[in-house]
Protein backbone atom coordinates (compact mmCIF):
# COMPACT_ATOMS: atom_id res chain seq x y z
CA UNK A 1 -17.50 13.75 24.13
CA UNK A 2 -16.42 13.97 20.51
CA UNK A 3 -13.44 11.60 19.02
CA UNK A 4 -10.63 13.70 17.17
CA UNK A 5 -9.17 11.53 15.25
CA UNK A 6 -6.10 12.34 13.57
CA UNK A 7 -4.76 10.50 10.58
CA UNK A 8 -0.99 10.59 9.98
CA UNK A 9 2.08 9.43 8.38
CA UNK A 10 5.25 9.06 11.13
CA UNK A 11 7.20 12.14 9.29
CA UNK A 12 10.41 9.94 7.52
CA UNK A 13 12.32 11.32 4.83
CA UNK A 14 11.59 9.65 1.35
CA UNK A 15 8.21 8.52 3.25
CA UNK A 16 6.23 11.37 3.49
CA UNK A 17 5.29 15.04 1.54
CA UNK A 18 7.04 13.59 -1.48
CA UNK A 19 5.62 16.14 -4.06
CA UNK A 20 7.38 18.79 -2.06
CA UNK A 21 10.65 17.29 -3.51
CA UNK A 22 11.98 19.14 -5.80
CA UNK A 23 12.48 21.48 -4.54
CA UNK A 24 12.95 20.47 -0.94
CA UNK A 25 15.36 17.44 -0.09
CA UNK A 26 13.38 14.33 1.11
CA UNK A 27 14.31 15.08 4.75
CA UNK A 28 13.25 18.98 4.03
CA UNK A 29 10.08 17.92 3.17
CA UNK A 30 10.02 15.45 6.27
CA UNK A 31 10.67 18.38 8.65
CA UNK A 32 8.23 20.30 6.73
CA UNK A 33 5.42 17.54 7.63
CA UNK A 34 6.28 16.79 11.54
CA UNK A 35 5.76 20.92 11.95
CA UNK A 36 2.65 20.22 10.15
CA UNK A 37 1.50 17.29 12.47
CA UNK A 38 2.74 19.32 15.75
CA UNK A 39 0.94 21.92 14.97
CA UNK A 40 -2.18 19.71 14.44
CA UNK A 41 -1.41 18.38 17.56
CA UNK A 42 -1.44 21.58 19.09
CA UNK A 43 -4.81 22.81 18.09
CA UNK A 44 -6.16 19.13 19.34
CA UNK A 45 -5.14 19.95 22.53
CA UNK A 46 -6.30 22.97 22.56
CA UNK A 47 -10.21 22.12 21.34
CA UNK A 48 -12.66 21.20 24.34
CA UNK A 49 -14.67 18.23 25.14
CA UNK A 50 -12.48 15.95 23.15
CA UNK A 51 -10.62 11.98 23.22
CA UNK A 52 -7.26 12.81 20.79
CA UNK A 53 -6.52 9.67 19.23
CA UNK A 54 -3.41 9.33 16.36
CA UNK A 55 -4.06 6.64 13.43
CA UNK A 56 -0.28 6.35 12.09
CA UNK A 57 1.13 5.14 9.62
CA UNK A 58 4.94 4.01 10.21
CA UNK A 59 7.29 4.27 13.21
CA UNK A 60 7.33 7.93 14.87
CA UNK A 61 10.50 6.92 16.75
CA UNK A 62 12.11 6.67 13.03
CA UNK A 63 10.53 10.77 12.55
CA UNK A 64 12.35 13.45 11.92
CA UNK A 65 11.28 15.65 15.52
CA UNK A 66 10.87 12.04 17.19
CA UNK A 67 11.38 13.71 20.43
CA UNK A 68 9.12 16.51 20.16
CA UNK A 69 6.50 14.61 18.44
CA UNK A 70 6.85 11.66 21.71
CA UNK A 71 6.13 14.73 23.90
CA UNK A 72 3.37 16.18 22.10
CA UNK A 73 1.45 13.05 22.16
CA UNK A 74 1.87 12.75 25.87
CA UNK A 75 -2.01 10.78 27.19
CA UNK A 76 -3.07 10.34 23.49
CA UNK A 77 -4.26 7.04 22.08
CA UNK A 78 -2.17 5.87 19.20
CA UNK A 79 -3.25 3.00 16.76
CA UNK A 80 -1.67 1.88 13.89
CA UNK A 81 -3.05 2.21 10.57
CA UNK A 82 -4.27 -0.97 8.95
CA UNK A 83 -5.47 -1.57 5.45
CA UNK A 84 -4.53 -1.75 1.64
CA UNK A 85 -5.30 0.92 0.31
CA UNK A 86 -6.04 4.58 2.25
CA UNK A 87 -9.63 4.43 1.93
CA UNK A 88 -9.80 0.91 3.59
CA UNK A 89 -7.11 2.64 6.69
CA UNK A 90 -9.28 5.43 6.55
CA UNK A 91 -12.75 3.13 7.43
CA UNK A 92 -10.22 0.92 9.62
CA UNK A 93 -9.15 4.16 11.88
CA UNK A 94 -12.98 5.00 12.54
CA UNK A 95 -13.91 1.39 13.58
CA UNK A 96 -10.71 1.73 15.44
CA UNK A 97 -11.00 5.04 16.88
CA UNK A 98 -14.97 3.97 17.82
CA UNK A 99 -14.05 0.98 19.95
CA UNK A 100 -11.63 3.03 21.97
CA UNK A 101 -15.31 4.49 23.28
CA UNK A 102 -18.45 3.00 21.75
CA UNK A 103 -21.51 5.39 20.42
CA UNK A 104 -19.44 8.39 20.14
CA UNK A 105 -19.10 10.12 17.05
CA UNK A 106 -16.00 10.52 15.64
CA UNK A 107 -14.21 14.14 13.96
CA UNK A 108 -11.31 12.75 11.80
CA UNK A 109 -8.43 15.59 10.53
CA UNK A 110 -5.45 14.49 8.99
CA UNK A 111 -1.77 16.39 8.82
CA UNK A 112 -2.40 18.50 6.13
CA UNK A 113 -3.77 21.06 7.47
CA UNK A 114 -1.72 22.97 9.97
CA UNK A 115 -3.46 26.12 9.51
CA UNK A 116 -6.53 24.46 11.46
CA UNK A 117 -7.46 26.68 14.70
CA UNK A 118 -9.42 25.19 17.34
CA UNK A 119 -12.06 26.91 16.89
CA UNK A 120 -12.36 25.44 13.30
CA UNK A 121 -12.74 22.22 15.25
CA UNK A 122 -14.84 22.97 17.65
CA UNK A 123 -17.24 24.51 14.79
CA UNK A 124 -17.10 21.14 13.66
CA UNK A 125 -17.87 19.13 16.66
CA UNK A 126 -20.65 21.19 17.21
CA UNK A 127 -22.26 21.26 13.48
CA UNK A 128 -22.13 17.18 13.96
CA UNK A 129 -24.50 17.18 16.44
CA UNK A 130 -27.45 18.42 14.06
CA UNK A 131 -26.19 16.19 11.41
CA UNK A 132 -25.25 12.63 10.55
CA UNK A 133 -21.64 13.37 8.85
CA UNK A 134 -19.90 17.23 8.94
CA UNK A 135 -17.81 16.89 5.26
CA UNK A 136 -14.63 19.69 5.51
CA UNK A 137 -13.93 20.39 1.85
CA UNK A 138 -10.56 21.19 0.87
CA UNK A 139 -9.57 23.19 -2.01
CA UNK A 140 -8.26 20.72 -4.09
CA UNK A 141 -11.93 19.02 -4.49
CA UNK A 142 -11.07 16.88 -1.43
CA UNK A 143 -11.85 17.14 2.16
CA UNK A 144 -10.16 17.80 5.09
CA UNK A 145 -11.99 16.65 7.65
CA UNK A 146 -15.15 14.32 8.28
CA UNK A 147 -17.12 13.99 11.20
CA UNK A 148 -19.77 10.95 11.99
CA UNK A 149 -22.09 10.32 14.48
CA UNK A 150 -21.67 6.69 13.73
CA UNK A 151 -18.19 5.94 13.01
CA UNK A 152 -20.26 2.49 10.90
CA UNK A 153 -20.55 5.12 8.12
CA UNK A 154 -17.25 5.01 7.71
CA UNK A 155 -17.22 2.00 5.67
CA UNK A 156 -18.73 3.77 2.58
CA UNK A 157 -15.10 5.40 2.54
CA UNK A 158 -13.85 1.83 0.86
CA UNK A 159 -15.92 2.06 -2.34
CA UNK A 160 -14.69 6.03 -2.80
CA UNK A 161 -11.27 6.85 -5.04
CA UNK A 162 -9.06 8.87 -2.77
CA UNK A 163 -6.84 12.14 -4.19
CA UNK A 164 -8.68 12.94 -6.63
CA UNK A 165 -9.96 16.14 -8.06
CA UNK A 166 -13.74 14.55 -7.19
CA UNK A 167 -13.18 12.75 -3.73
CA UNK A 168 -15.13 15.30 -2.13
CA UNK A 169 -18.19 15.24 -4.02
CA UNK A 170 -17.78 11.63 -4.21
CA UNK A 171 -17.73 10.99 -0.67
CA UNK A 172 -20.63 13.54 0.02
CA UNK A 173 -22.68 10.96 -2.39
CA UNK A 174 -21.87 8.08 -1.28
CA UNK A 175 -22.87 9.31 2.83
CA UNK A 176 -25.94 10.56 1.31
CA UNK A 177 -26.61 7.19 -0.27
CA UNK A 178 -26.99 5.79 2.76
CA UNK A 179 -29.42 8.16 3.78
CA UNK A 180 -27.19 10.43 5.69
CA UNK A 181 -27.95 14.60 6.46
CA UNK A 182 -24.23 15.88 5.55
CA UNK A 183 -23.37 19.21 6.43
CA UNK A 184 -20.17 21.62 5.51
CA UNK A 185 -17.52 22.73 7.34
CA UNK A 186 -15.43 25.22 6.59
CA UNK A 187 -13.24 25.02 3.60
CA UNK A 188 -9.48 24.85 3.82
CA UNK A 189 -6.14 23.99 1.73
CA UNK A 190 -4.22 20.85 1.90
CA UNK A 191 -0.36 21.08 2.41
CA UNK A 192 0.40 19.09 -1.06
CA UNK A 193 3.10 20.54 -3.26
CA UNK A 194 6.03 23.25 -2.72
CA UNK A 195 2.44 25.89 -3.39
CA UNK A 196 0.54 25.22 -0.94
CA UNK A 197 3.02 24.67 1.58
CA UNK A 198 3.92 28.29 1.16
CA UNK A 199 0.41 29.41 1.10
CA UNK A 200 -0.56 27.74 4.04
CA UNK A 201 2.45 28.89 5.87
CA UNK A 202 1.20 32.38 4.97
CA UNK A 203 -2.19 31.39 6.65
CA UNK A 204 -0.42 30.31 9.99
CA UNK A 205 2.81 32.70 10.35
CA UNK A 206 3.23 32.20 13.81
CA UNK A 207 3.57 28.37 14.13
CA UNK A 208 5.94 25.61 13.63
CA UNK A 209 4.93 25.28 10.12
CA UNK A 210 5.28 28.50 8.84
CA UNK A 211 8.86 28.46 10.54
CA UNK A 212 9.72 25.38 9.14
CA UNK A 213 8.31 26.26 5.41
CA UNK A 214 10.45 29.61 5.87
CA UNK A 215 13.67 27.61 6.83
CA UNK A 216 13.69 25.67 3.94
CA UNK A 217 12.70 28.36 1.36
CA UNK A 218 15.98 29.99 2.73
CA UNK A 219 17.93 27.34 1.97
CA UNK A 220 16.40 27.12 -2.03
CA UNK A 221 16.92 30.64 -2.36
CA UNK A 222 19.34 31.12 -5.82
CA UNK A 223 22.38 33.33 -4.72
CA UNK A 224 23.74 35.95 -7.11
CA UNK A 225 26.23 33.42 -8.77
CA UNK A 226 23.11 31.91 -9.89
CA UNK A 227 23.64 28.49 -7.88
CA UNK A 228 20.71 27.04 -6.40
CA UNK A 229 21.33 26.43 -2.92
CA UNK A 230 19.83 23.60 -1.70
CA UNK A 231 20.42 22.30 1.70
CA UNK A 232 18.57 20.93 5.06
CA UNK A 233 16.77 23.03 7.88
CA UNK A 234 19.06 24.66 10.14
CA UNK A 235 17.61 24.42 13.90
């Protein structure tokens, strides 16, 4: 069996999905992310012949959706982050994620991509089992998701700038440095400004994201006086 590891931030307003605000609110934009990481959660669950474990970052019982997101992660394995920067937390989740059940690759996702279907996954999964990394490239010249047969490779992660226009193709060199067969996955778009919230929503209409994105662009819409309306997620 595969690892899935998930890398998240615990959804706190002011902590998370800042470069939605403006226009959303800080805890707009922290509603906005927990429907993003349920739905993840969701199409975990819902992908065969995997071990879910979460890699967070800060206290999910301080979340907006702290409830819902406790339930969701009913029987998962939850570590905390650990690390300086995000490409040390990223290595430190795959050594983590690894000991949790030595000599099994690992699939890592993160929360920015709610539009994922399990069979997206499972494509993945499978393509890692001809290869020695599966590299998900995401629209913004990042990646979305990266799968390793030995979650060791992860350490090349610490030497690679993260959020950058060139963190894909970086990261693509530096596994293939080390000798490593890296194959594609399927491209997708990361949740990072007000944009691509709304075009990922688009993507996804029928989940908790697209709901959520919807909510809030109600609440932005400008009236005929002309005054902005700007407000929090009605549930």
């Amino acid at each position: 069996m595969t690892i899935l590891l998930v890398m998240a931030k615990a959804p706190v307003p002011g902590a998370v999905k800042t470069r939605l605000c403006p226009p959303a609110s800080p805890r707009q934009a922290a509603a906005v992310a927990a429907a993003a990481l349920l739905d993840t959660i969701d199409a975990v669950r819902a992908t065969p012949g995997v071990v879910p474990v979460l890699a967070c970052a800060g206290r999910l019982g301080d979340a907006v959706r702290a409830a819902d997101l406790a339930a969701a992660l009913t029987g998962w394995r939850i570590v905390p982050q650990r690390g300086a920067g995000f490409a040390d937390r990223l290595a430190n989740a795959h050594a983590d994620a690894a000991m949790m059940a030595p000599a099994r690759p690992v699939l890592q996702i993160g929360m920015d991509t709610p539009q994922v279907r399990p069979a997206d996954l499972t494509a993945a999964v499978a393509r890692l089992k001809a290869a020695d990394a599966v590299l998900g490239p995401a629209t913004d010249g990042g990646w979305w998701a990266l799968g390793l047969r030995d979650a060791a490779l992860a350490d090349v992660l610490r030497t690679v700038p993260m959020s950058t226009p060139n963190t894909g193709s970086l990261t693509r060199a530096a596994l293939a440095g080390c000798g490593s067969r890296v194959v594609d996955a399927d491209t997708l778009t990361d949740v990072d400004t007000w944009a691509t919230a709304r075009e990922v929503a688009s993507m996804a209409p029928g989940g908790r994201f697209a709901a959520t994105v919807a909510g809030v662009a109600a609440t932005l819409a400008v009236p005929a006086s002309g005054t902005r309306l700007v407000g929090e997620v009605r549930r």
